[in-house]
N, C-alpha and C. Protein backbone atom coordinates (compact mmCIF):
# COMPACT_ATOMS: atom_id res chain seq x y z
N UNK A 1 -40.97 3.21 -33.89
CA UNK A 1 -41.92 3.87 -33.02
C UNK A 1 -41.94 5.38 -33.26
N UNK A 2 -40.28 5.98 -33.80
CA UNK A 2 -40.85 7.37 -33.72
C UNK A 2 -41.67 7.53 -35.05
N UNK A 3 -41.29 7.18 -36.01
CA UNK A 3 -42.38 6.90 -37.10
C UNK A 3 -44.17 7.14 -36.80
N UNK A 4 -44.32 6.29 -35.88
CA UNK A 4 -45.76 6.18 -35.01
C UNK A 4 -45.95 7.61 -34.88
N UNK A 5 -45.48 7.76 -33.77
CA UNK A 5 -45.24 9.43 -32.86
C UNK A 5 -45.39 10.74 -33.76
N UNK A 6 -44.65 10.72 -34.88
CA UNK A 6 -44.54 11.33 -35.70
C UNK A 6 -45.60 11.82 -36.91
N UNK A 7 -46.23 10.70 -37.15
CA UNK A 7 -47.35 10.31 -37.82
C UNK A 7 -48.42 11.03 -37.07
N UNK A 8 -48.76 10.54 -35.72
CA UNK A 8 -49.92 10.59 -34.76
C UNK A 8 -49.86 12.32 -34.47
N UNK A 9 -48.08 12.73 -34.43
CA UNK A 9 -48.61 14.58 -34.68
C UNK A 9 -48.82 15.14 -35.83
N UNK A 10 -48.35 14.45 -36.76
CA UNK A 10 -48.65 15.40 -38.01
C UNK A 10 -50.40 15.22 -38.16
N UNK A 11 -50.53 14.37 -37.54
CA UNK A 11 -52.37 14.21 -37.98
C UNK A 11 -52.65 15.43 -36.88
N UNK A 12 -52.31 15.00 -35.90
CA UNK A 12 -52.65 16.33 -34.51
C UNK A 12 -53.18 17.93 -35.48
N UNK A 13 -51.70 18.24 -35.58
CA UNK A 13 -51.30 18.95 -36.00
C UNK A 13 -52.80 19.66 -37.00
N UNK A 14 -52.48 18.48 -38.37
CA UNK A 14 -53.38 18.72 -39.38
C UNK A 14 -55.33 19.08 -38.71
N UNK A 15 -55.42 18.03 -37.80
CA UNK A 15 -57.03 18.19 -37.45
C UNK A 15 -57.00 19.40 -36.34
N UNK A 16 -56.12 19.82 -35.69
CA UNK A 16 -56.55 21.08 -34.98
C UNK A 16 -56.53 22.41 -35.02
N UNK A 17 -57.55 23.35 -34.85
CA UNK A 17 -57.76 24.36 -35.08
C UNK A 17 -56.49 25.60 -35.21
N UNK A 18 -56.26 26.28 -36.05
CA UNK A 18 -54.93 26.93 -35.84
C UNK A 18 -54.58 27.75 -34.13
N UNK A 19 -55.71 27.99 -33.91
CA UNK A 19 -54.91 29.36 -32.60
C UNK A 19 -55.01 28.18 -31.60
N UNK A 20 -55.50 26.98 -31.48
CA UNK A 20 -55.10 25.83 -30.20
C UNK A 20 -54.32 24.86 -30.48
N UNK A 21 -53.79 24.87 -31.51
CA UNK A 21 -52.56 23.88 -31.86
C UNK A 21 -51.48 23.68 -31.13
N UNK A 22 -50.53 24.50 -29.72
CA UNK A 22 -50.29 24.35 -28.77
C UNK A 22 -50.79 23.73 -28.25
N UNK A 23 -51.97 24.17 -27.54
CA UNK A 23 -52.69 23.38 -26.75
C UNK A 23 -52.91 21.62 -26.64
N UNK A 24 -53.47 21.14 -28.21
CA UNK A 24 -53.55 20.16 -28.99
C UNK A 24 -52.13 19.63 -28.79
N UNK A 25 -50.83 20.36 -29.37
CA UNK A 25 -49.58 19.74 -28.95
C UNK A 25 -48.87 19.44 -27.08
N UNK A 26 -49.78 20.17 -26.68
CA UNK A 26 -49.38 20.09 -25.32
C UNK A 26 -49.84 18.83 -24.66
N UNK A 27 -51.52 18.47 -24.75
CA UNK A 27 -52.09 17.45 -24.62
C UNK A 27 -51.18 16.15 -24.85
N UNK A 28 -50.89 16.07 -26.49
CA UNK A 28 -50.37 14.62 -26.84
C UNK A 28 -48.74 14.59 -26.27
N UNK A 29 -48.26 15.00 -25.69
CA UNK A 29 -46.67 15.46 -24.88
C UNK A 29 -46.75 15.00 -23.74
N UNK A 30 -48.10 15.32 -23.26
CA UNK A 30 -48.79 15.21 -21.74
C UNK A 30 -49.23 13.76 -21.34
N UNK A 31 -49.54 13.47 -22.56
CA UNK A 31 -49.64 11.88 -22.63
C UNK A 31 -49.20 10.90 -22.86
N UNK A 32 -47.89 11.18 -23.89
CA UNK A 32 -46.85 10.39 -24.67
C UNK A 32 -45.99 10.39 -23.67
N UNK A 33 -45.02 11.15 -23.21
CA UNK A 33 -44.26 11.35 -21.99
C UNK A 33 -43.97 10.23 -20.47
N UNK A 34 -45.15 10.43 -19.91
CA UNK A 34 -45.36 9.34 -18.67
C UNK A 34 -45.18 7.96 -18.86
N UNK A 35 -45.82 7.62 -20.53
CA UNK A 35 -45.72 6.01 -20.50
C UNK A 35 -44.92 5.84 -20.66
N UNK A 36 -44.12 6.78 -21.81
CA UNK A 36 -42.49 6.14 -22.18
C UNK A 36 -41.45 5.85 -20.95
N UNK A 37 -41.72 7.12 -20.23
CA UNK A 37 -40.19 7.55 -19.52
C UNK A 37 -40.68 6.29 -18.00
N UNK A 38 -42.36 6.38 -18.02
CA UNK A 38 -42.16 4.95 -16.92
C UNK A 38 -41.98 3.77 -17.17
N UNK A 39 -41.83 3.17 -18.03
CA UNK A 39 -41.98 2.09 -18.43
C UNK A 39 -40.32 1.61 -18.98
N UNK A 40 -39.79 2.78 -19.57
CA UNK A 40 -38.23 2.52 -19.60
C UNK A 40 -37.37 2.60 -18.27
N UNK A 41 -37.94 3.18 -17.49
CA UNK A 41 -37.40 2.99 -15.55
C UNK A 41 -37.85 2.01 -15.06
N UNK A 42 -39.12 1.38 -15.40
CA UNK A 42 -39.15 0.06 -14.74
C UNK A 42 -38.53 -0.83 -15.49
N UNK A 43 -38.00 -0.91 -17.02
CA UNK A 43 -36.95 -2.03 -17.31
C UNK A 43 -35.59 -1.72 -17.10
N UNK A 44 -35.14 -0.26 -16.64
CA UNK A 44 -33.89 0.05 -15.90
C UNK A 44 -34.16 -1.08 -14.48
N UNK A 45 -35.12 -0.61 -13.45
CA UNK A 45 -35.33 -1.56 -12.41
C UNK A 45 -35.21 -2.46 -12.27
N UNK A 46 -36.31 -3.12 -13.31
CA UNK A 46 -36.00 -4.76 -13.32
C UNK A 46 -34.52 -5.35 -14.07
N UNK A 47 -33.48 -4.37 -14.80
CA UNK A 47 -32.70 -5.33 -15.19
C UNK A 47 -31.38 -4.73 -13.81
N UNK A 48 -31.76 -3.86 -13.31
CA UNK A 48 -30.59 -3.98 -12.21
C UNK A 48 -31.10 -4.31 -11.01
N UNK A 49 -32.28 -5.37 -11.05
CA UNK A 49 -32.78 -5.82 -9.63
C UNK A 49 -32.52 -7.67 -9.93
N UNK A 50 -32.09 -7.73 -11.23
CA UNK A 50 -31.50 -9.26 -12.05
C UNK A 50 -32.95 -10.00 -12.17
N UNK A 51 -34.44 -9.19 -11.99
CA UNK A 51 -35.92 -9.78 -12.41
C UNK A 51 -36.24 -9.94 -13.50
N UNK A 52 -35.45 -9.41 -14.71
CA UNK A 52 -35.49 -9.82 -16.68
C UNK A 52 -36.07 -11.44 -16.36
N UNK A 53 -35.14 -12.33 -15.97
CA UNK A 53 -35.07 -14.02 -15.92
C UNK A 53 -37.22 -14.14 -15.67
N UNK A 54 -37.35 -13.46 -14.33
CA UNK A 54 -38.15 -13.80 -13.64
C UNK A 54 -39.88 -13.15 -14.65
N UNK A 55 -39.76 -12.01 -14.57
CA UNK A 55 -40.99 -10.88 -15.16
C UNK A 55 -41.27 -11.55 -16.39
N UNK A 56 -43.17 -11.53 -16.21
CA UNK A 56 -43.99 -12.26 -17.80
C UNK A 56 -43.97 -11.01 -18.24
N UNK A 57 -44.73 -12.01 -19.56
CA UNK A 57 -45.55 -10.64 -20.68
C UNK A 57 -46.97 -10.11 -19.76
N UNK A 58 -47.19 -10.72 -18.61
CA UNK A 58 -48.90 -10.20 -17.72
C UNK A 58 -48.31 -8.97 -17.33
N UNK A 59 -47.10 -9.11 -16.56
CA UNK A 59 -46.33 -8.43 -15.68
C UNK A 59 -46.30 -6.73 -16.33
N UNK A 60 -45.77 -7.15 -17.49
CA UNK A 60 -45.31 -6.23 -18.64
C UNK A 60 -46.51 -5.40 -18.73
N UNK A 61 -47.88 -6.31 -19.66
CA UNK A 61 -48.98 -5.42 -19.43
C UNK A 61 -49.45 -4.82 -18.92
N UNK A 62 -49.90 -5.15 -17.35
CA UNK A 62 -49.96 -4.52 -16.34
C UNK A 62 -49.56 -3.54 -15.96
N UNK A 63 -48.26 -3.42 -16.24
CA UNK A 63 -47.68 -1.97 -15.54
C UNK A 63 -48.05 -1.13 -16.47
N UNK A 64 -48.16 -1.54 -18.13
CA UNK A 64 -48.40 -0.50 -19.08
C UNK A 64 -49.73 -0.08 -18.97
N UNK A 65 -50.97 -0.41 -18.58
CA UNK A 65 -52.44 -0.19 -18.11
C UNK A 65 -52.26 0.77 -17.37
N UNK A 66 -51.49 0.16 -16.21
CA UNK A 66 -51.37 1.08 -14.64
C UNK A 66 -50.99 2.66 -15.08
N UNK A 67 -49.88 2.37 -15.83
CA UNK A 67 -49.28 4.09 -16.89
C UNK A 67 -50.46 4.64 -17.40
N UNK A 68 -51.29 3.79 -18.20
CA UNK A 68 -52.32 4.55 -19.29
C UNK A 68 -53.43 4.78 -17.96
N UNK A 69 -53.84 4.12 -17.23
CA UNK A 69 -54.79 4.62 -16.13
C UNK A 69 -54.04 5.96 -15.75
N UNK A 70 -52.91 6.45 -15.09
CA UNK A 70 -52.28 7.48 -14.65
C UNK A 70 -52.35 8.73 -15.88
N UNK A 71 -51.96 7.79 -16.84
CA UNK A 71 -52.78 9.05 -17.87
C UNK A 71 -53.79 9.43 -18.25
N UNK A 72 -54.60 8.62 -18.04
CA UNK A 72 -56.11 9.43 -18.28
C UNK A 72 -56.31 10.18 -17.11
N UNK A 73 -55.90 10.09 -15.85
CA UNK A 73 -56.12 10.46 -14.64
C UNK A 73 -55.34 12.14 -14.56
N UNK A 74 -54.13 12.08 -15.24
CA UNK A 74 -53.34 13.47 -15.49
C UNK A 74 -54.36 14.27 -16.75
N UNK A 75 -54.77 13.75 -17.78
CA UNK A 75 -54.99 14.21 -19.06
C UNK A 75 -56.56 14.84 -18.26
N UNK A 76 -57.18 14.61 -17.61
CA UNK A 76 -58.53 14.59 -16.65
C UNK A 76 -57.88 15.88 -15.53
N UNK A 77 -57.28 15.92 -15.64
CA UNK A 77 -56.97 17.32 -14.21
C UNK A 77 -56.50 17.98 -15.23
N UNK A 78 -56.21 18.15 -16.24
CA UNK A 78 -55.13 18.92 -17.10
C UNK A 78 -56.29 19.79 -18.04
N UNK A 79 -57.86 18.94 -18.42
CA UNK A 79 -58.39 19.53 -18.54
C UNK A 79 -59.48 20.18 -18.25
N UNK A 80 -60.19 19.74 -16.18
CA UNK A 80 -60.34 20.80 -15.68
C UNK A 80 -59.65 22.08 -15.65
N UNK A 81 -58.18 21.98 -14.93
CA UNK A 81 -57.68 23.69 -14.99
C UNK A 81 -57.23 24.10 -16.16
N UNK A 82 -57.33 23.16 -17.73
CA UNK A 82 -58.39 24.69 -18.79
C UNK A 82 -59.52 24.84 -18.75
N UNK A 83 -59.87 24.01 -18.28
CA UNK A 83 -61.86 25.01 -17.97
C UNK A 83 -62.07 26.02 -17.09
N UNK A 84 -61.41 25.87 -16.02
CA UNK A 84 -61.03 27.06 -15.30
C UNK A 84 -60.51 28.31 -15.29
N UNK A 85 -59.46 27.91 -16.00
CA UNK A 85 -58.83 28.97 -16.85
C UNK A 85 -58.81 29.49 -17.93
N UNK A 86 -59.91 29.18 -18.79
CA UNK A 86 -60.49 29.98 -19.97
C UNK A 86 -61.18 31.22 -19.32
N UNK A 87 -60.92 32.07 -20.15
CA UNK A 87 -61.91 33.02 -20.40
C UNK A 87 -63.25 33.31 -19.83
C-alpha cells in the first residue's frame, strides 16, 4: 500500500503547479489520513470488543464509504476557507 501512496504523490507532486505544491500536498494528507487512522481504530474496536468472529465484508464496506463520505465532506470545507482566504 505504501507503494500506492507513494506513487499517487509522486504523480501529485509531478502534475502540480510549482508555488501550490504544498497546497496540492496538503489536500492528499487531508484525505489519506482520516480513512487510514479510522478504519485501523475500528479494527482496534472490533478486535477488543471479540466482534472479528461476528463483522462481514458489508460491515467492512460500509464503514469505509461512511470515512470517504467524511472526506469529501472535510476536503469541501477545506476548500471553501481557501477561497476565502485567497487573495
Amino acid at each position: 500500500m505504501k507503494g500506492v501512496t507513494l506513487g499517487y504523490l509522486d504523480y501529485l507532486m509531478e502534475i502540480s503547479p510549482d508555488d501550490r505544491r504544498p497546497a496540492y500536498s496538503a489536500y492528499f494528507n487531508a484525505l489519506a489520513f482520516p480513512a487510514a487512522l479510522l478504519l485501523l481504530l475500528l479494527l482496534l474496536l472490533l478486535l477488543g470488543a471479540g466482534f472479528v468472529a461476528v463483522i462481514s465484508f458489508h460491515a467492512v464496506f460500509v464503514a469505509a464509504i461512511l470515512v470517504a463520505l467524511w472526506q469529501v465532506c472535510l476536503l469541501s470545507r477545506i476548500s471553501r476557507l481557501l477561497r476565502y482566504a485567497a487573495p
